[in-house]
C-alpha atoms as a PDB file:
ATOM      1  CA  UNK A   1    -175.263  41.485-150.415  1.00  0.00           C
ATOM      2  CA  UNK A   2    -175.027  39.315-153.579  1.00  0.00           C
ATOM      3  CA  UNK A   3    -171.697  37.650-153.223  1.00  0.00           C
ATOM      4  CA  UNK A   4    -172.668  35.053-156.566  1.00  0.00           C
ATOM      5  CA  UNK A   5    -174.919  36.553-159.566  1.00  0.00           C
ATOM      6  CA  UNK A   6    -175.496  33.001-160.921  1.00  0.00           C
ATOM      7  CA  UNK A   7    -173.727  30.366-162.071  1.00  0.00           C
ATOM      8  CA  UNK A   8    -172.391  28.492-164.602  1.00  0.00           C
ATOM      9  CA  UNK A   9    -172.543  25.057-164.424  1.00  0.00           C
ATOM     10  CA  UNK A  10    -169.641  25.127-161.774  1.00  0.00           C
ATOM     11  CA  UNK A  11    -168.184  28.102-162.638  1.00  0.00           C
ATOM     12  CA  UNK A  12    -169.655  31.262-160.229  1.00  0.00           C
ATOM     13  CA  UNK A  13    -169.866  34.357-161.730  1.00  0.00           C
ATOM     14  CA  UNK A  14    -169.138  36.419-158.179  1.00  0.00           C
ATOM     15  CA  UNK A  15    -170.797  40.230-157.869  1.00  0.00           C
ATOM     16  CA  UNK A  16    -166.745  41.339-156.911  1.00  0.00           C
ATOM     17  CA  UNK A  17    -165.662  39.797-159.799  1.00  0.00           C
ATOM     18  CA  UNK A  18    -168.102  41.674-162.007  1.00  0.00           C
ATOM     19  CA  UNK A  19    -167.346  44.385-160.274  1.00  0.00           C
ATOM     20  CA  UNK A  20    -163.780  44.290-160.656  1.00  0.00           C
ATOM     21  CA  UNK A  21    -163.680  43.946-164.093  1.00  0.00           C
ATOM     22  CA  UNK A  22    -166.204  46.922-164.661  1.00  0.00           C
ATOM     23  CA  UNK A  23    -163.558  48.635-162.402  1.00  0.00           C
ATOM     24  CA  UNK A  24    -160.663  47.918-164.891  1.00  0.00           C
ATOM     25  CA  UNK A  25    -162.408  48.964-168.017  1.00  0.00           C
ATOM     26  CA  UNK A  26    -163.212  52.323-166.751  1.00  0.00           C
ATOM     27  CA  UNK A  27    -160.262  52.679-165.144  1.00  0.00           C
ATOM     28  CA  UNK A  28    -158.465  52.051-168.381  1.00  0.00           C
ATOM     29  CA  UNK A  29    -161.053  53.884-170.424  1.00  0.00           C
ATOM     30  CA  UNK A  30    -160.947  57.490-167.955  1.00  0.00           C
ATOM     31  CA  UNK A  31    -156.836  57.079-168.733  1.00  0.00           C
ATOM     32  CA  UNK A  32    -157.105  56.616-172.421  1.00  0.00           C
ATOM     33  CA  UNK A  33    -159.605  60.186-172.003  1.00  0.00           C
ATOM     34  CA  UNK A  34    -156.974  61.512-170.083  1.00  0.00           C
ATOM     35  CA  UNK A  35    -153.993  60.915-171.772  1.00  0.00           C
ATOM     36  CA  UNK A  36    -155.696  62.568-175.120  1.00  0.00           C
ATOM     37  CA  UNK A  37    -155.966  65.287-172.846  1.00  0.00           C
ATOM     38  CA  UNK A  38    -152.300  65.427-171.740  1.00  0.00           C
ATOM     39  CA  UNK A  39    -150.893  64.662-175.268  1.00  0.00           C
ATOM     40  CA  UNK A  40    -149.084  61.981-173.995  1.00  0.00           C
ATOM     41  CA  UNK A  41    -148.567  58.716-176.878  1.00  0.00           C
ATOM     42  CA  UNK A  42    -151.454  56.452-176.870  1.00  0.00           C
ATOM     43  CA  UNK A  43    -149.170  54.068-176.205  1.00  0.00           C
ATOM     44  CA  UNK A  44    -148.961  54.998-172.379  1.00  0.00           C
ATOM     45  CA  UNK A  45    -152.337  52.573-172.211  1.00  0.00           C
ATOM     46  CA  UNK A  46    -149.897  49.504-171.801  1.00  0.00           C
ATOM     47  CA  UNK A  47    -148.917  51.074-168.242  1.00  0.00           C
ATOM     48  CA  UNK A  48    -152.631  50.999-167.005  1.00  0.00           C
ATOM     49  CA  UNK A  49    -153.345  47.230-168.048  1.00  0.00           C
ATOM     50  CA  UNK A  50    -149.744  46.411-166.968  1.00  0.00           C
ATOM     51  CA  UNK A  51    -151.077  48.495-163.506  1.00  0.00           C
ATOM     52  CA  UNK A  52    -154.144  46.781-163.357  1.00  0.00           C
ATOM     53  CA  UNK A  53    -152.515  43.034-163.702  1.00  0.00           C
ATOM     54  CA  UNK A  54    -149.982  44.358-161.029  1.00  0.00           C
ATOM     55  CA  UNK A  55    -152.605  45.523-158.823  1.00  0.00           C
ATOM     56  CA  UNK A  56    -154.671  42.540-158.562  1.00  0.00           C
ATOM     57  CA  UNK A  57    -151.284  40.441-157.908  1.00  0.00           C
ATOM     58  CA  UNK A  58    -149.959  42.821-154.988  1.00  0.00           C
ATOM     59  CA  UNK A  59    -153.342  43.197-153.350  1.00  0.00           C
ATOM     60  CA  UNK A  60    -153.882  39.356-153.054  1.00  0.00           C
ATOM     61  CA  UNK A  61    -150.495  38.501-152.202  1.00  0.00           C
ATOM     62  CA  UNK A  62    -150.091  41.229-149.603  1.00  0.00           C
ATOM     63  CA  UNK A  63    -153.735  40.473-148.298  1.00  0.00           C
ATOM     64  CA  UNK A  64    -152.334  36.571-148.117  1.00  0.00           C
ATOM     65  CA  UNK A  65    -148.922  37.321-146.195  1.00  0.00           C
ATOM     66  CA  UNK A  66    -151.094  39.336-143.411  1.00  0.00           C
ATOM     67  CA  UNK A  67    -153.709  36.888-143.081  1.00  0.00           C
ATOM     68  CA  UNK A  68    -151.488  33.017-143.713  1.00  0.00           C
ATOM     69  CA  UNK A  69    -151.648  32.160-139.935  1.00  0.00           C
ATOM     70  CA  UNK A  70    -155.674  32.256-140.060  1.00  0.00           C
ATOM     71  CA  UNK A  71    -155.567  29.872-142.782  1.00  0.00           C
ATOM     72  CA  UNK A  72    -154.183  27.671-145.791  1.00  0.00           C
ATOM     73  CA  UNK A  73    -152.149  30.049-147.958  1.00  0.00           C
ATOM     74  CA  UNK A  74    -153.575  28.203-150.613  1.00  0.00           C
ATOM     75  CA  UNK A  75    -157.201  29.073-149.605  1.00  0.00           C
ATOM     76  CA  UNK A  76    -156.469  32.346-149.111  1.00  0.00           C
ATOM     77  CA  UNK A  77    -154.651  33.179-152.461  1.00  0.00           C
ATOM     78  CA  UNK A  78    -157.846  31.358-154.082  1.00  0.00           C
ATOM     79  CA  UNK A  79    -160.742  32.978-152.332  1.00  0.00           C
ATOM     80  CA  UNK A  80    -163.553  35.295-153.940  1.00  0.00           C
ATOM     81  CA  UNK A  81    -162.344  38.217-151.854  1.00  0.00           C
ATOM     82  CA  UNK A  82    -159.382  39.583-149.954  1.00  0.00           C
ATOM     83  CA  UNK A  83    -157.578  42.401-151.250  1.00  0.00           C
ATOM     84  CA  UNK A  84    -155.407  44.795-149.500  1.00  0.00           C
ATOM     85  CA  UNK A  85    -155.560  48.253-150.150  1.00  0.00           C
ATOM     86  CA  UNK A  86    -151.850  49.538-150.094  1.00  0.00           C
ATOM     87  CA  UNK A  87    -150.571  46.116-151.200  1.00  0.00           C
ATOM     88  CA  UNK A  88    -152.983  46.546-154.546  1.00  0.00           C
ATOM     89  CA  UNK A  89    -151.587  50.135-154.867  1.00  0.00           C
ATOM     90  CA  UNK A  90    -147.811  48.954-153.856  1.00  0.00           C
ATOM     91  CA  UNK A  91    -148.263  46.664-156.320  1.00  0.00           C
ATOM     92  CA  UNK A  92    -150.314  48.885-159.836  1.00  0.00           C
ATOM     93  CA  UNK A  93    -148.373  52.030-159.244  1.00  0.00           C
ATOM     94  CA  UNK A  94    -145.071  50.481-159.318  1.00  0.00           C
ATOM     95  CA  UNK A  95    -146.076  48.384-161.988  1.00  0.00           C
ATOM     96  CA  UNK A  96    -147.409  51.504-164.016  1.00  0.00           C
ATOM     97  CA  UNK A  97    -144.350  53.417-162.724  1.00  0.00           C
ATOM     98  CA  UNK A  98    -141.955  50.738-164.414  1.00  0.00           C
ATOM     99  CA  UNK A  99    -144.095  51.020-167.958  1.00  0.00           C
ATOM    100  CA  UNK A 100    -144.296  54.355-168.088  1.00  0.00           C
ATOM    101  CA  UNK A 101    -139.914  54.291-167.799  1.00  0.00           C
ATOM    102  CA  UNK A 102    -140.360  51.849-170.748  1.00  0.00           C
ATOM    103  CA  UNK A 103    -142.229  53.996-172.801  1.00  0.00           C
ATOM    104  CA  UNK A 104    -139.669  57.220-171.692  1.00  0.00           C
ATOM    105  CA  UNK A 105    -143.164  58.868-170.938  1.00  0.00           C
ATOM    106  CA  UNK A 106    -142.808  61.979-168.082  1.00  0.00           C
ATOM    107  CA  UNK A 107    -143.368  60.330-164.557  1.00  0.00           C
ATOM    108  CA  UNK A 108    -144.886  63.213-163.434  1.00  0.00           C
ATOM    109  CA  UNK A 109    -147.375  63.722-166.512  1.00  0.00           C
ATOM    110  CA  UNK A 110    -147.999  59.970-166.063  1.00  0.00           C
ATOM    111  CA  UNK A 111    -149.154  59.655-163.188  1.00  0.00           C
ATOM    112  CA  UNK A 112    -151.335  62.884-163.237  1.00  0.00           C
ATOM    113  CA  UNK A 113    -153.514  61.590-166.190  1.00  0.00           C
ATOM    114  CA  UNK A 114    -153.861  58.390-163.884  1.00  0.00           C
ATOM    115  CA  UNK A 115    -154.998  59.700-160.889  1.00  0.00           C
ATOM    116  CA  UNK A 116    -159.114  60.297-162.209  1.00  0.00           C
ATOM    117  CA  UNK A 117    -158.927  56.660-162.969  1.00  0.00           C
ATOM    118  CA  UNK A 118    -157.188  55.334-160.163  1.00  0.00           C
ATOM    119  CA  UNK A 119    -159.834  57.188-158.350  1.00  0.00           C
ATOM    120  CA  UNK A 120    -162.801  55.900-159.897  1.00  0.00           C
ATOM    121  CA  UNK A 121    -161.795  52.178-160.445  1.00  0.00           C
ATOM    122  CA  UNK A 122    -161.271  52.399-156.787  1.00  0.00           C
ATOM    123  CA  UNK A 123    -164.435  53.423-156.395  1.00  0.00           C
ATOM    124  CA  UNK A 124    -166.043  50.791-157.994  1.00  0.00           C
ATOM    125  CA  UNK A 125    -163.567  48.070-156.474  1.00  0.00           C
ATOM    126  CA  UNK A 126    -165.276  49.121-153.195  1.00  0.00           C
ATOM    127  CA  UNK A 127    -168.554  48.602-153.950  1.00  0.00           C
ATOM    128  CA  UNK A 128    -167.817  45.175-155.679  1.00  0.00           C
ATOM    129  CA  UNK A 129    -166.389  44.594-152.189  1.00  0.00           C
ATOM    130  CA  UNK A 130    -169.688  45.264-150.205  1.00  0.00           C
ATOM    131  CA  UNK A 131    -171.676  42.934-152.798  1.00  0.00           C
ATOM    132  CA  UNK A 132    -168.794  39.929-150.836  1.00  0.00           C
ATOM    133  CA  UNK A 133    -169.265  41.478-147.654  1.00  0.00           C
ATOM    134  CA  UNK A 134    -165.423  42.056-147.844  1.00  0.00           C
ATOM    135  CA  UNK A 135    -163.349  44.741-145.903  1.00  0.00           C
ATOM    136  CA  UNK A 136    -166.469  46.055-143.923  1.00  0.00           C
ATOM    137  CA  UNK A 137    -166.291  47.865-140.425  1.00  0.00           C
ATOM    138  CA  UNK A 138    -166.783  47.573-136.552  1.00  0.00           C
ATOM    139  CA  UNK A 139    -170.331  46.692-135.327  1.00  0.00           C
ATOM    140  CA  UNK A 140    -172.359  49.821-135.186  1.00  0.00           C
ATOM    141  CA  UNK A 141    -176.182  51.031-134.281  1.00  0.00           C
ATOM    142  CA  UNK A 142    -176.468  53.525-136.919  1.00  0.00           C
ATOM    143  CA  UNK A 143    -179.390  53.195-139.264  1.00  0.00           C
ATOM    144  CA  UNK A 144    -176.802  52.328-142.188  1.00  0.00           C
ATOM    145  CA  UNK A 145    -175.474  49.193-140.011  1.00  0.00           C
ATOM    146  CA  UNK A 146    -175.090  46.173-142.170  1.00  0.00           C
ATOM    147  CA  UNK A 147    -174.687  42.715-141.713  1.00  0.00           C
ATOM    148  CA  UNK A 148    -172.835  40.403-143.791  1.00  0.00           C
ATOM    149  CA  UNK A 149    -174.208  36.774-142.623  1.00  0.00           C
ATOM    150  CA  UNK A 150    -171.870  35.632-146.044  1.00  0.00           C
ATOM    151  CA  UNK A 151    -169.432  37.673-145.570  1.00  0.00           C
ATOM    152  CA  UNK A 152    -165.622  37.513-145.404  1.00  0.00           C
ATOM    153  CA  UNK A 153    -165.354  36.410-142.407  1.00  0.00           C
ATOM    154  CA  UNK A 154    -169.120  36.062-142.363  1.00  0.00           C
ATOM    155  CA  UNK A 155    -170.464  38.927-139.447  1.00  0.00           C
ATOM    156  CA  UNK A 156    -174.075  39.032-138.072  1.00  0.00           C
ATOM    157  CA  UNK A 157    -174.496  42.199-136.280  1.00  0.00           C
ATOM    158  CA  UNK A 158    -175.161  45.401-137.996  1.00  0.00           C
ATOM    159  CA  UNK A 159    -171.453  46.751-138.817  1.00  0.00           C
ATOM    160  CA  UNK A 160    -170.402  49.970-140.830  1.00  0.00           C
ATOM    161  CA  UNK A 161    -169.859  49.752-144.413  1.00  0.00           C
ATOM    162  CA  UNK A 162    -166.669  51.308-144.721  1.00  0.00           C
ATOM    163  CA  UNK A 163    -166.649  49.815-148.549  1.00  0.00           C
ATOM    164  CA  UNK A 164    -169.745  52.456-149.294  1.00  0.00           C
ATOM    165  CA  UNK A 165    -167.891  55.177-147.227  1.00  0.00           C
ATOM    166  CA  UNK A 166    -164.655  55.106-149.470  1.00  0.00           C
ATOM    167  CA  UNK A 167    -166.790  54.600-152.554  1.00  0.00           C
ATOM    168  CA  UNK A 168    -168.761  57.865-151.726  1.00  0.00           C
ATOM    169  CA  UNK A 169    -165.523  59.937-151.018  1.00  0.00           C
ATOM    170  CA  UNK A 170    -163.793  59.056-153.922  1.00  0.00           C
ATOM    171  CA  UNK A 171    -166.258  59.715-156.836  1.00  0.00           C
ATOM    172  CA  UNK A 172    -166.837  63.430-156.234  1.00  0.00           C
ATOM    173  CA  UNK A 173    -162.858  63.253-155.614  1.00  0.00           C
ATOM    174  CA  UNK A 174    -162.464  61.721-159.473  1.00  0.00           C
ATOM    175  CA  UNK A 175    -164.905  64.943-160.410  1.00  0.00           C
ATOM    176  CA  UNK A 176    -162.866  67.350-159.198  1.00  0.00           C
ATOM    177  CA  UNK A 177    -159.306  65.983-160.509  1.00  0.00           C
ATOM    178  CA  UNK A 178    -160.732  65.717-164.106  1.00  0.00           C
ATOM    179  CA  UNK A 179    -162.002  69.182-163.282  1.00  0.00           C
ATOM    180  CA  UNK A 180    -158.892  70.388-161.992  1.00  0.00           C
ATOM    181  CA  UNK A 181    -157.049  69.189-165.067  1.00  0.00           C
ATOM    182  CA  UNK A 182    -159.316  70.443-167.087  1.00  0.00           C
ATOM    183  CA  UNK A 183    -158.638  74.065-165.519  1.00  0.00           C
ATOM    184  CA  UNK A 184    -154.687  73.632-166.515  1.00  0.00           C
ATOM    185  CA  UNK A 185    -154.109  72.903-162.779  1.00  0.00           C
ATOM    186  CA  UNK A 186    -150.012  71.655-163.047  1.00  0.00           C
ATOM    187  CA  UNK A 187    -149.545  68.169-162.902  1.00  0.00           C
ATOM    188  CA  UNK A 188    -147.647  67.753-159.456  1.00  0.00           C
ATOM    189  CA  UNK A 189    -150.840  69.886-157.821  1.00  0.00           C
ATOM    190  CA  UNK A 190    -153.206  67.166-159.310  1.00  0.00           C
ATOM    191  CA  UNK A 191    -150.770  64.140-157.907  1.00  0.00           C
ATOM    192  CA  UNK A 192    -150.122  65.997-154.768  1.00  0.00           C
ATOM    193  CA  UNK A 193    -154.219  66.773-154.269  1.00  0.00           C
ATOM    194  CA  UNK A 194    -154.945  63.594-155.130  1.00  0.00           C
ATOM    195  CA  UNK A 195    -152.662  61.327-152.933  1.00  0.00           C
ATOM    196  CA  UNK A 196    -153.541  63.831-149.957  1.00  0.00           C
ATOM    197  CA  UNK A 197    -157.584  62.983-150.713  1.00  0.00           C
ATOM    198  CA  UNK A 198    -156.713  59.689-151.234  1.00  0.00           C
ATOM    199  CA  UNK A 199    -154.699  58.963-148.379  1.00  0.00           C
ATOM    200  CA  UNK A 200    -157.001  61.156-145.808  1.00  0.00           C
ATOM    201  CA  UNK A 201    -159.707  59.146-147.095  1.00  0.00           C
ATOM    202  CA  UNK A 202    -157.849  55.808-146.194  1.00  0.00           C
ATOM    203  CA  UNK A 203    -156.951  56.855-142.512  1.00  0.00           C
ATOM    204  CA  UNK A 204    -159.996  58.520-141.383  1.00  0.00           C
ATOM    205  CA  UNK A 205    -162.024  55.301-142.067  1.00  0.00           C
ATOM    206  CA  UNK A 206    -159.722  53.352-141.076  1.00  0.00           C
ATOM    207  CA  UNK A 207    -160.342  53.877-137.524  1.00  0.00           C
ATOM    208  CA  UNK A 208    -163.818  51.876-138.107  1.00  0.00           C
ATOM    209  CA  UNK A 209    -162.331  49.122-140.089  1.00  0.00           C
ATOM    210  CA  UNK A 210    -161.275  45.791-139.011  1.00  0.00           C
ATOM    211  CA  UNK A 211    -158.004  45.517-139.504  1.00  0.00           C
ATOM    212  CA  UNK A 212    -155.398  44.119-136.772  1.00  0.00           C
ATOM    213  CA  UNK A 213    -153.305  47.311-134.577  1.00  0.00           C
ATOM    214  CA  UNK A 214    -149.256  47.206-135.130  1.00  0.00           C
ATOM    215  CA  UNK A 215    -148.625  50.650-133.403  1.00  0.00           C
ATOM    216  CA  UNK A 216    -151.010  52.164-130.680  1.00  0.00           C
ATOM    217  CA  UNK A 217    -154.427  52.535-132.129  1.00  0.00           C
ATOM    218  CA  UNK A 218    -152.537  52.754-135.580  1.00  0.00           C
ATOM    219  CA  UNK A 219    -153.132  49.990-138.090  1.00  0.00           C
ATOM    220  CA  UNK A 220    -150.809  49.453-141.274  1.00  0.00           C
ATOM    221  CA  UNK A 221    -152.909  50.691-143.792  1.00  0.00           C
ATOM    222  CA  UNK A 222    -152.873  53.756-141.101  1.00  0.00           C
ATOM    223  CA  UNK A 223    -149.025  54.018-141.567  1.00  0.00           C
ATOM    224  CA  UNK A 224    -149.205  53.719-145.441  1.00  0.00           C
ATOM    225  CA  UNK A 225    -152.309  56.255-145.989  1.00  0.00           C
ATOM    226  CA  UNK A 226    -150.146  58.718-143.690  1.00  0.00           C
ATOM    227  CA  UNK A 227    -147.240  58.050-145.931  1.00  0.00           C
ATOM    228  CA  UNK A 228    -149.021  58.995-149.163  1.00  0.00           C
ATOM    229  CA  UNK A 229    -150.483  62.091-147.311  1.00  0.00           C
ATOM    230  CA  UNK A 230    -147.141  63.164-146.553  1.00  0.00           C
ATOM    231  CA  UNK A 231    -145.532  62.449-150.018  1.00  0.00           C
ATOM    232  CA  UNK A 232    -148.379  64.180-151.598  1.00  0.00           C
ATOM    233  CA  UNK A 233    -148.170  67.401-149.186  1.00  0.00           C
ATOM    234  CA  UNK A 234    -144.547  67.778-149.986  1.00  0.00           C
ATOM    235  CA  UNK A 235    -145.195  67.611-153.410  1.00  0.00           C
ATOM    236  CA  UNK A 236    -148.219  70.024-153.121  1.00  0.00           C
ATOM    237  CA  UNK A 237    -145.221  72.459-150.748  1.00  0.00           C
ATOM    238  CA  UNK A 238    -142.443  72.219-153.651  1.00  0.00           C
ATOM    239  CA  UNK A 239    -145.014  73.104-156.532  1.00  0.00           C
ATOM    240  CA  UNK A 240    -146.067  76.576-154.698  1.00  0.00           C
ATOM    241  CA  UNK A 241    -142.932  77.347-152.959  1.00  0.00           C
ATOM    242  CA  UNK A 242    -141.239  80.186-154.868  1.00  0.00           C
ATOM    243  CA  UNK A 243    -139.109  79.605-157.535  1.00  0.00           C
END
């Protein structure tokens, strides 16, 4: 892991950071591709750097509120990692959501044309989050074990990188929805296929993550993942039902 490329003076230039930021521009480059592709107005851009600013705050504050009894909220809110998932998509898709009514640009068409680079900048999010040792798994003998001696919290037994796992699932997934779009698959099939991915993704791995239990085995980021699995399987049941 290579939590700090180099420095500054005092200012760190930190691998997530770089990462982050490569994250955002493709993100916001794979929309402006895919809006093109929808006809939608160019204008609709505004909603994915509105997203990404609206990400980035909902995923640290989230992340903040879950963890303040561990330590200072102000340390917290400042450090080079800790992002919550569903807080950072709580927080970008209802941003997007609420520029996309400003533009009076389809919901639905919206959000289809986002999902390849929602998928892909969340991709590269999770790799910038291995580089911190950030959001990794439960110790583990597999080959693949890592240990994050640096990490957040620092670990230094072999663990599973569940920041490599979700990276691996969701790049073929950003394949197949540009693919899928490409084929003239409808819009609420893309959204549906993708938040059913997405969300499958989230729960299966989260059973390896460290993350603290609020019902059974079931963490919250369980309960979330299930909820977009469910919103995106009734939206995948209304599209084929018969008219």
């Amino acid at each position: 892991m290579y939590p700090v490329l180099f420095k500054i003076g005092a200012l760190e230039i930190t691998s997530f950071g770089v990462l982050m930021a490569v994250a955002m521009l493709m993100g916001i480059w794979v929309f402006h591709r895919e809006l093109a592709q929808s006809r939608l107005p160019e204008d609709a851009i505004n909603a994915a750097f509105a997203g990404v600013f609206g990400g980035l705050a909902g995923a640290k504050v989230i992340w903040t509120l879950e963890f303040m009894g561990e330590a200072p909220i102000g340390s917290l809110l400042f450090s080079r990692g800790g992002f919550s998932w569903y807080g950072g998509a709580i927080g970008g898709i209802g941003t997007g959501l609420w520029m996309l009514r400003r533009y009076r640009i389809p919901l639905l068409r919206g959000l289809a044309a986002a999902t390849p680079a929602l998928a892909i900048g969340h991709a590269i999010g999770r790799i910038g989050c291995f580089l911190v040792g950030d959001d990794y798994g439960r110790p583990t003998d597999l080959p693949w074990g890592v240990a994050f001696p640096l990490g957040l919290p620092p670990v230094t037994v072999p663990v599973h990188p569940t920041q490599l796992y979700e990276a691996v699932l969701l790049v073929p997934l950003t394949f197949f929805l540009i693919r899928w779009r490409r084929a003239g698959v409808g819009d609420a099939v893309v959204l549906g296929r993708y938040l059913v991915l997405a969300g499958l993704f989230r729960f299966t791995i989260e059973f390896v993550r460290v993350n603290r239990q609020i019902l059974g085995p079931f963490t919250l980021a369980h309960v979330i993942a299930l909820g977009l699995v469910a919103a995106g399987a009734v939206m995948l049941f209304k599209a084929n039902a018969p008219r």
